[in-house]
N, C-alpha and C. Protein backbone atom coordinates (compact mmCIF):
# COMPACT_ATOMS: atom_id res chain seq x y z
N UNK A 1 -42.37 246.85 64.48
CA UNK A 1 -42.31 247.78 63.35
C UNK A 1 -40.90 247.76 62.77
N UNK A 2 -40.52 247.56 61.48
CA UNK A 2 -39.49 247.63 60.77
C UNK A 2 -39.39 248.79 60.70
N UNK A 3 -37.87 249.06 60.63
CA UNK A 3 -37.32 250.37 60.24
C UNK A 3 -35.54 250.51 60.03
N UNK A 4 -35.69 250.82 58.68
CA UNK A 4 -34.34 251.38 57.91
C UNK A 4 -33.72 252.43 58.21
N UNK A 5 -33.13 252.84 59.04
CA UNK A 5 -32.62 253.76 58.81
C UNK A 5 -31.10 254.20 58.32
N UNK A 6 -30.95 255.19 57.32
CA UNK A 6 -29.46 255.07 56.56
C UNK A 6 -29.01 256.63 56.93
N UNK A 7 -27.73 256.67 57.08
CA UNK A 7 -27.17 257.43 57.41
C UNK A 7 -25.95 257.83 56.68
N UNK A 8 -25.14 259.13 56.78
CA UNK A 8 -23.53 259.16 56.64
C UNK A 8 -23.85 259.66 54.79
N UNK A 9 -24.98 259.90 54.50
CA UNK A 9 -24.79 261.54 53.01
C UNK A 9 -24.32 262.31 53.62
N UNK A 10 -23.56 262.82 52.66
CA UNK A 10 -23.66 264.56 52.31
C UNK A 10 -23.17 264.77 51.12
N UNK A 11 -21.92 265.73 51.31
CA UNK A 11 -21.55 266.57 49.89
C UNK A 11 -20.17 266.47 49.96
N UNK A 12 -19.42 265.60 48.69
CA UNK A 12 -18.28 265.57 48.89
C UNK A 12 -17.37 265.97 47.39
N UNK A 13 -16.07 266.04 46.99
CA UNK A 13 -15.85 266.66 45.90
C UNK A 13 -15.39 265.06 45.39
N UNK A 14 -15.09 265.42 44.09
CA UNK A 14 -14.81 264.16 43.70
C UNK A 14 -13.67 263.64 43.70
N UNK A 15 -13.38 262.26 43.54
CA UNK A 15 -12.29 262.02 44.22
C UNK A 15 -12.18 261.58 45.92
N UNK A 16 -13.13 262.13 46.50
CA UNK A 16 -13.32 261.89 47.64
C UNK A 16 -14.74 260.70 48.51
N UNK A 17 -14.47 260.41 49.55
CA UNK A 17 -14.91 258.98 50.04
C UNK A 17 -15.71 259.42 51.01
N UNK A 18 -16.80 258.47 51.45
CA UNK A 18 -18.22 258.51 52.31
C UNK A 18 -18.42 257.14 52.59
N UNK A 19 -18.91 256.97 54.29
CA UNK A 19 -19.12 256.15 54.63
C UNK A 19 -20.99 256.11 55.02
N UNK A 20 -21.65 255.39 54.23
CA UNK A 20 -22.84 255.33 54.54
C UNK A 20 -23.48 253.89 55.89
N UNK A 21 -24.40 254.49 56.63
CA UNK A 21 -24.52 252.87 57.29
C UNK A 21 -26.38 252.75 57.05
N UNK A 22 -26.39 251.54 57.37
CA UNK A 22 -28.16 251.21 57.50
C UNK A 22 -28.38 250.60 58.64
N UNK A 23 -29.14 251.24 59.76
CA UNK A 23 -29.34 250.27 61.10
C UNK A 23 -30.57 249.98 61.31
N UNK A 24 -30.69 248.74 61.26
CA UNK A 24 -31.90 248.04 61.04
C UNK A 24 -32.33 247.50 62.23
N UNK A 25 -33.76 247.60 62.13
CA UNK A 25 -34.50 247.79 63.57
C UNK A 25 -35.97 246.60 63.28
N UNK A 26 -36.55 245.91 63.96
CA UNK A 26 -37.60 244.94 63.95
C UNK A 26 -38.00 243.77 62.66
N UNK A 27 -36.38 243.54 62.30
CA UNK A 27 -35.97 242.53 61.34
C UNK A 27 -35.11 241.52 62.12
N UNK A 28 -35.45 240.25 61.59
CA UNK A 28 -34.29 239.50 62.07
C UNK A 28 -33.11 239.79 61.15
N UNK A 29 -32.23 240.53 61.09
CA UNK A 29 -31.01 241.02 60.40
C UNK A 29 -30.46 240.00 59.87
N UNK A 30 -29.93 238.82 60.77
CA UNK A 30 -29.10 237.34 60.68
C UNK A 30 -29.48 237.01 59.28
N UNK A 31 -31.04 237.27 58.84
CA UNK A 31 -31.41 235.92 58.22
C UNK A 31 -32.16 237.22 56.74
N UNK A 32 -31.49 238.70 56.36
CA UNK A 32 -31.57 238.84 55.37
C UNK A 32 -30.50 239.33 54.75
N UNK A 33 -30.83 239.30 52.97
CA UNK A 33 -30.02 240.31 52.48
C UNK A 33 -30.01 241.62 52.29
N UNK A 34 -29.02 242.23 52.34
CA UNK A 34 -28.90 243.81 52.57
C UNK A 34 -28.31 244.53 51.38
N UNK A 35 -29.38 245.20 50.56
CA UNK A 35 -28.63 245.89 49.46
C UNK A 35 -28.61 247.12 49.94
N UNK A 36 -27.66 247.95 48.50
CA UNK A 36 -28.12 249.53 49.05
C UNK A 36 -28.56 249.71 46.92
N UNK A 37 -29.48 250.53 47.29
CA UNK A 37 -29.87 251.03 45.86
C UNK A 37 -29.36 252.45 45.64
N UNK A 38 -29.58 253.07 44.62
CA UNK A 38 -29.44 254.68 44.28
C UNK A 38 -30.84 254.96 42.93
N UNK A 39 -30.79 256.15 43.14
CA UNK A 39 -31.70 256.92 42.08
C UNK A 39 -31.49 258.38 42.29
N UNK A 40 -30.59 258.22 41.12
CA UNK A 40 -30.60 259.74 40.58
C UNK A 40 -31.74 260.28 40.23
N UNK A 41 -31.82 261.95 39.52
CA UNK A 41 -32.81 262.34 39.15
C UNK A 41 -33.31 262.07 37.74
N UNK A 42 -34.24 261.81 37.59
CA UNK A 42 -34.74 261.11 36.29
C UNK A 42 -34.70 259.86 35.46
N UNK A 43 -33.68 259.59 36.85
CA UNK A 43 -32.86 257.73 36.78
C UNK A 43 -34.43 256.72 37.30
N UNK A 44 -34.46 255.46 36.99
CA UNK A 44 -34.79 254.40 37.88
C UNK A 44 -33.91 253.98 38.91
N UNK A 45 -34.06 253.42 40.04
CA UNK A 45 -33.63 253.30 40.90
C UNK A 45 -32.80 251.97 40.46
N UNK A 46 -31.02 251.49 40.38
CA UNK A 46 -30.77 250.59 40.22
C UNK A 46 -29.68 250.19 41.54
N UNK A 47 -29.77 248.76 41.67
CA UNK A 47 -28.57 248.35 42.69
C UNK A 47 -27.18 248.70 42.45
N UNK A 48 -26.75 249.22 43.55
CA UNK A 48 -25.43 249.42 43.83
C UNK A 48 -24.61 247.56 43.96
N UNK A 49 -25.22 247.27 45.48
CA UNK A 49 -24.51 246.48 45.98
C UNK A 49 -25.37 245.67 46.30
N UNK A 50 -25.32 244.28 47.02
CA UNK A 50 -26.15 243.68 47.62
C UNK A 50 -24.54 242.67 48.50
N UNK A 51 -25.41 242.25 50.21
CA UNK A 51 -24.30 241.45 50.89
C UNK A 51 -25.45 240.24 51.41
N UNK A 52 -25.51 238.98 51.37
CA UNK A 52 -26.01 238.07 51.95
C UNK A 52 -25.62 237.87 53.64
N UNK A 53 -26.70 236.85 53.96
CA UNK A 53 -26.25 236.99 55.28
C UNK A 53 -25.26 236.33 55.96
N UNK A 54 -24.72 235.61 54.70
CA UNK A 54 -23.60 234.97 54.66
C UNK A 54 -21.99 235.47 54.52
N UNK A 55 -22.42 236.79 54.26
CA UNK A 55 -21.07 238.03 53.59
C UNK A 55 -21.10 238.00 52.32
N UNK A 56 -21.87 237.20 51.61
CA UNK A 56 -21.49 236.87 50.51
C UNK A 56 -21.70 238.70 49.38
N UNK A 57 -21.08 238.80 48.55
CA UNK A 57 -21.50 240.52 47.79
C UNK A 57 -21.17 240.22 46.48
N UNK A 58 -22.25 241.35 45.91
CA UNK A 58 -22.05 241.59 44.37
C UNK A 58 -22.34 242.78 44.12
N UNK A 59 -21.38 243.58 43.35
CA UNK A 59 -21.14 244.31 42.96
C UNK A 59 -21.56 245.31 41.32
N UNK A 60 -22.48 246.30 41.31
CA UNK A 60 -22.58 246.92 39.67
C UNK A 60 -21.19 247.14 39.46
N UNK A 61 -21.14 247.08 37.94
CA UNK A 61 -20.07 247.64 37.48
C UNK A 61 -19.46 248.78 37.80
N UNK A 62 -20.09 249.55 37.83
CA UNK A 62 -19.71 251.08 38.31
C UNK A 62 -19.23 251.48 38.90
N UNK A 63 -19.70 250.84 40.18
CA UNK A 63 -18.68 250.80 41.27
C UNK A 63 -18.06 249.71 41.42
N UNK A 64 -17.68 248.29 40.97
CA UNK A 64 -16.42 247.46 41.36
C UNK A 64 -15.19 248.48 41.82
N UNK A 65 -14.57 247.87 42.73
CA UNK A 65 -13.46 248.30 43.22
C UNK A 65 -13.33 249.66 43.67
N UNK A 66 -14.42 250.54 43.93
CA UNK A 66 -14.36 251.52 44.46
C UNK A 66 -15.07 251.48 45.77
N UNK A 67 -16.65 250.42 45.85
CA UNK A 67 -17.33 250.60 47.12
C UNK A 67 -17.07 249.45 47.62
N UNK A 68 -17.41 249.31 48.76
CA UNK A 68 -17.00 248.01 49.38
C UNK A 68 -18.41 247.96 50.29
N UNK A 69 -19.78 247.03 50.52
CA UNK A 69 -20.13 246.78 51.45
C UNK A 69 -19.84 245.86 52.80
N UNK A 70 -20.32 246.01 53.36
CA UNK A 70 -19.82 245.09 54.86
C UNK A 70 -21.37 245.24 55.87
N UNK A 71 -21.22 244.10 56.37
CA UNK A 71 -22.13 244.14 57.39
C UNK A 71 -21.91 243.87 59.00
N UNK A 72 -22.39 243.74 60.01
CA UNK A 72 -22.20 243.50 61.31
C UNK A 72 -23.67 243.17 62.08
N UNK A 73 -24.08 242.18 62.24
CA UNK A 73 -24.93 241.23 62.46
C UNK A 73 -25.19 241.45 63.90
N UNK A 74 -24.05 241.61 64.73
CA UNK A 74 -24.38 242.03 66.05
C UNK A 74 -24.67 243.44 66.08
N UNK A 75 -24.74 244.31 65.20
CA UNK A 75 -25.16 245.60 65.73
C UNK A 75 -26.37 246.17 64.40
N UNK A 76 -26.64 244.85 63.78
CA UNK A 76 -27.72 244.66 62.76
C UNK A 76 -27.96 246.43 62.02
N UNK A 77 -26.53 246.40 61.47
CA UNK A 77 -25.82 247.21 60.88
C UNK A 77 -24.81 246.93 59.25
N UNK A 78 -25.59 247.71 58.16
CA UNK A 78 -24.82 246.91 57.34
C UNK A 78 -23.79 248.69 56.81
N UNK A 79 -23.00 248.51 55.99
CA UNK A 79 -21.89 249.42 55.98
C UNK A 79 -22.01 249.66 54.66
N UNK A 80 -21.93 250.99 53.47
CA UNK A 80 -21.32 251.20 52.05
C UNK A 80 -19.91 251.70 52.43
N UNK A 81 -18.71 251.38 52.03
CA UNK A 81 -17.28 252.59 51.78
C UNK A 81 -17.66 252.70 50.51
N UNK A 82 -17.41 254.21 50.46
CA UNK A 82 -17.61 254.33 48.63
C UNK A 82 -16.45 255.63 48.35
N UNK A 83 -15.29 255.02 48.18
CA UNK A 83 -14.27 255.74 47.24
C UNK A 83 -14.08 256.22 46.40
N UNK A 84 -13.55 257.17 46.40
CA UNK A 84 -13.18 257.79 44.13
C UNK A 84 -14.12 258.04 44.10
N UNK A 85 -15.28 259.04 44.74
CA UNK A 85 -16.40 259.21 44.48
C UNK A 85 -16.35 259.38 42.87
N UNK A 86 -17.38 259.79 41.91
CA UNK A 86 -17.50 260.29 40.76
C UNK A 86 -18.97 261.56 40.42
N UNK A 87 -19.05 262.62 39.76
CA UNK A 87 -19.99 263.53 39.97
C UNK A 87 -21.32 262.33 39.87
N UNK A 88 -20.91 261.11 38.77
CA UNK A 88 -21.95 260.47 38.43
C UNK A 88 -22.66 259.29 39.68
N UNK A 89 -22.03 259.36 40.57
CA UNK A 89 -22.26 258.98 41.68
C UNK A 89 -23.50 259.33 42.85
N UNK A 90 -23.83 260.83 42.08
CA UNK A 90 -24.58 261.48 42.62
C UNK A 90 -25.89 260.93 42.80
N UNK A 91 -26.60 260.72 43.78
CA UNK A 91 -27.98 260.17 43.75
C UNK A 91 -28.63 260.19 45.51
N UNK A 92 -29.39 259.59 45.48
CA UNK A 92 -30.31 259.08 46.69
C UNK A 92 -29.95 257.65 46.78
N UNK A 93 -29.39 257.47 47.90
CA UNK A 93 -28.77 256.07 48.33
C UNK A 93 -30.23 255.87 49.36
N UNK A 94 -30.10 254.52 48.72
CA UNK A 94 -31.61 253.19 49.76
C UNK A 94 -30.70 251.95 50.43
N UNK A 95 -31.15 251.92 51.67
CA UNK A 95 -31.10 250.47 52.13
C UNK A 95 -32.24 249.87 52.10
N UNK A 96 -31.86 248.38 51.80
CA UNK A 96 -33.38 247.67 51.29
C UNK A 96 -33.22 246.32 52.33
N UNK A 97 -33.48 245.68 53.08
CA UNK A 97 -33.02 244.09 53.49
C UNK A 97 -34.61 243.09 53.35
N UNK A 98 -33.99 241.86 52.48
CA UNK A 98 -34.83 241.06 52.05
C UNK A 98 -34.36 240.15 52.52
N UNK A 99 -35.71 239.44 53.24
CA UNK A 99 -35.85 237.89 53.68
C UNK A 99 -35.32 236.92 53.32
N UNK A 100 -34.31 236.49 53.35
CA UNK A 100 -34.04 235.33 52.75
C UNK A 100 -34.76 234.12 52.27
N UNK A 101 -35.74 233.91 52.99
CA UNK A 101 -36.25 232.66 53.02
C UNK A 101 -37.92 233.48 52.21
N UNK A 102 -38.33 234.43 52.50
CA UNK A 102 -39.74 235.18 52.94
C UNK A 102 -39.71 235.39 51.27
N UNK A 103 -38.52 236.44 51.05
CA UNK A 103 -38.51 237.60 50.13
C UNK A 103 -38.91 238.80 50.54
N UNK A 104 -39.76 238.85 51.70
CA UNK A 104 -40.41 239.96 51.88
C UNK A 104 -38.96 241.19 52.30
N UNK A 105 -39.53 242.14 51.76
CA UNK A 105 -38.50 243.07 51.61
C UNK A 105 -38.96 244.87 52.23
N UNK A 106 -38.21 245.10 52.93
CA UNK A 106 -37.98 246.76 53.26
C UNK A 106 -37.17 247.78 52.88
N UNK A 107 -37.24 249.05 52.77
CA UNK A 107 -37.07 249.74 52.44
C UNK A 107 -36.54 250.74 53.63
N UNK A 108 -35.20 251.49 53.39
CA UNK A 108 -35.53 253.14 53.80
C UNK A 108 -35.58 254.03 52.63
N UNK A 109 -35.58 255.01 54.22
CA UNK A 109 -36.07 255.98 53.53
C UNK A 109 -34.96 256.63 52.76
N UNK A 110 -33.53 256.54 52.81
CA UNK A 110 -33.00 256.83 51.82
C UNK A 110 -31.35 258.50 52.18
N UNK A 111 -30.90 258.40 51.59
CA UNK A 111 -29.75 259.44 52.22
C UNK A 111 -28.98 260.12 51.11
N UNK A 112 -29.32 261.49 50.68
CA UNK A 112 -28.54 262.00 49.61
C UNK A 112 -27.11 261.80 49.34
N UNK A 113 -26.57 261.80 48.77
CA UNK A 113 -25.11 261.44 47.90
C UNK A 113 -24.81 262.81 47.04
N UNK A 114 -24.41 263.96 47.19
CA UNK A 114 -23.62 264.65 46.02
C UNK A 114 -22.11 264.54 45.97
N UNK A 115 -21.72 264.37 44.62
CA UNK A 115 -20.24 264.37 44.31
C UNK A 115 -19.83 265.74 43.15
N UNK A 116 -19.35 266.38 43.98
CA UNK A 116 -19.40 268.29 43.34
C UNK A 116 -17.82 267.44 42.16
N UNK A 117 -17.73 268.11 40.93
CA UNK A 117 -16.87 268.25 40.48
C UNK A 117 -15.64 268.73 40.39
């Protein structure tokens, strides 16, 4: 059984930094990619980040140079830093990891984000 689980929301003011993680459970980790998504309220859900299983990352605009993903393969654990929060930051953070080879793709369940003004 696959399972996402993301961790490390809460409520922070702005200006201020959160470390989110995703620990991934009945995936071969090695061999996908690991995004994290968001969806605000009334938003579609769009990518933040995405890291290959190579390290490789790309970045939305929005956040360049503020979040940084990272992953760790031995503890099939991937990482958001997300700095300088912004109120607009605010959303429901997803970890997603897709197959490399498959496509087939998972989901969590997801971890609130507020950035108070």
């Amino acid at each position: 059984q696959v399972q996402l689980v993301e961790s490390g929301g809460g409520l922070v003011q702005a200006g201020g930094s959160l470390r989110l993680s995703c620990a991934a459970s009945g995936v071969i980790f090695s061999m996908n990619t690991m995004g994290w998504y968001r969806q605000a309220p009334g938003k579609q859900r769009e990518l933040v980040t995405s890291i290959t299983s190579g390290g490789r990352t790309n970045y939305a605009d929005s956040v360049k140079g503020r979040f940084t993903s990272s992953r760790d393969n031995a503890k099939n654990t991937v990482y958001l830093q997300m700095n300088s929060l912004k109120p607009e930051d605010t959303a429901v953070y997803y970890c997603k990891a897709t197959h490399e080879r498959t496509r087939i793709a998972y989901w969590g369940q997801g971890t609130q984000v507020t950035v108070s003004s």
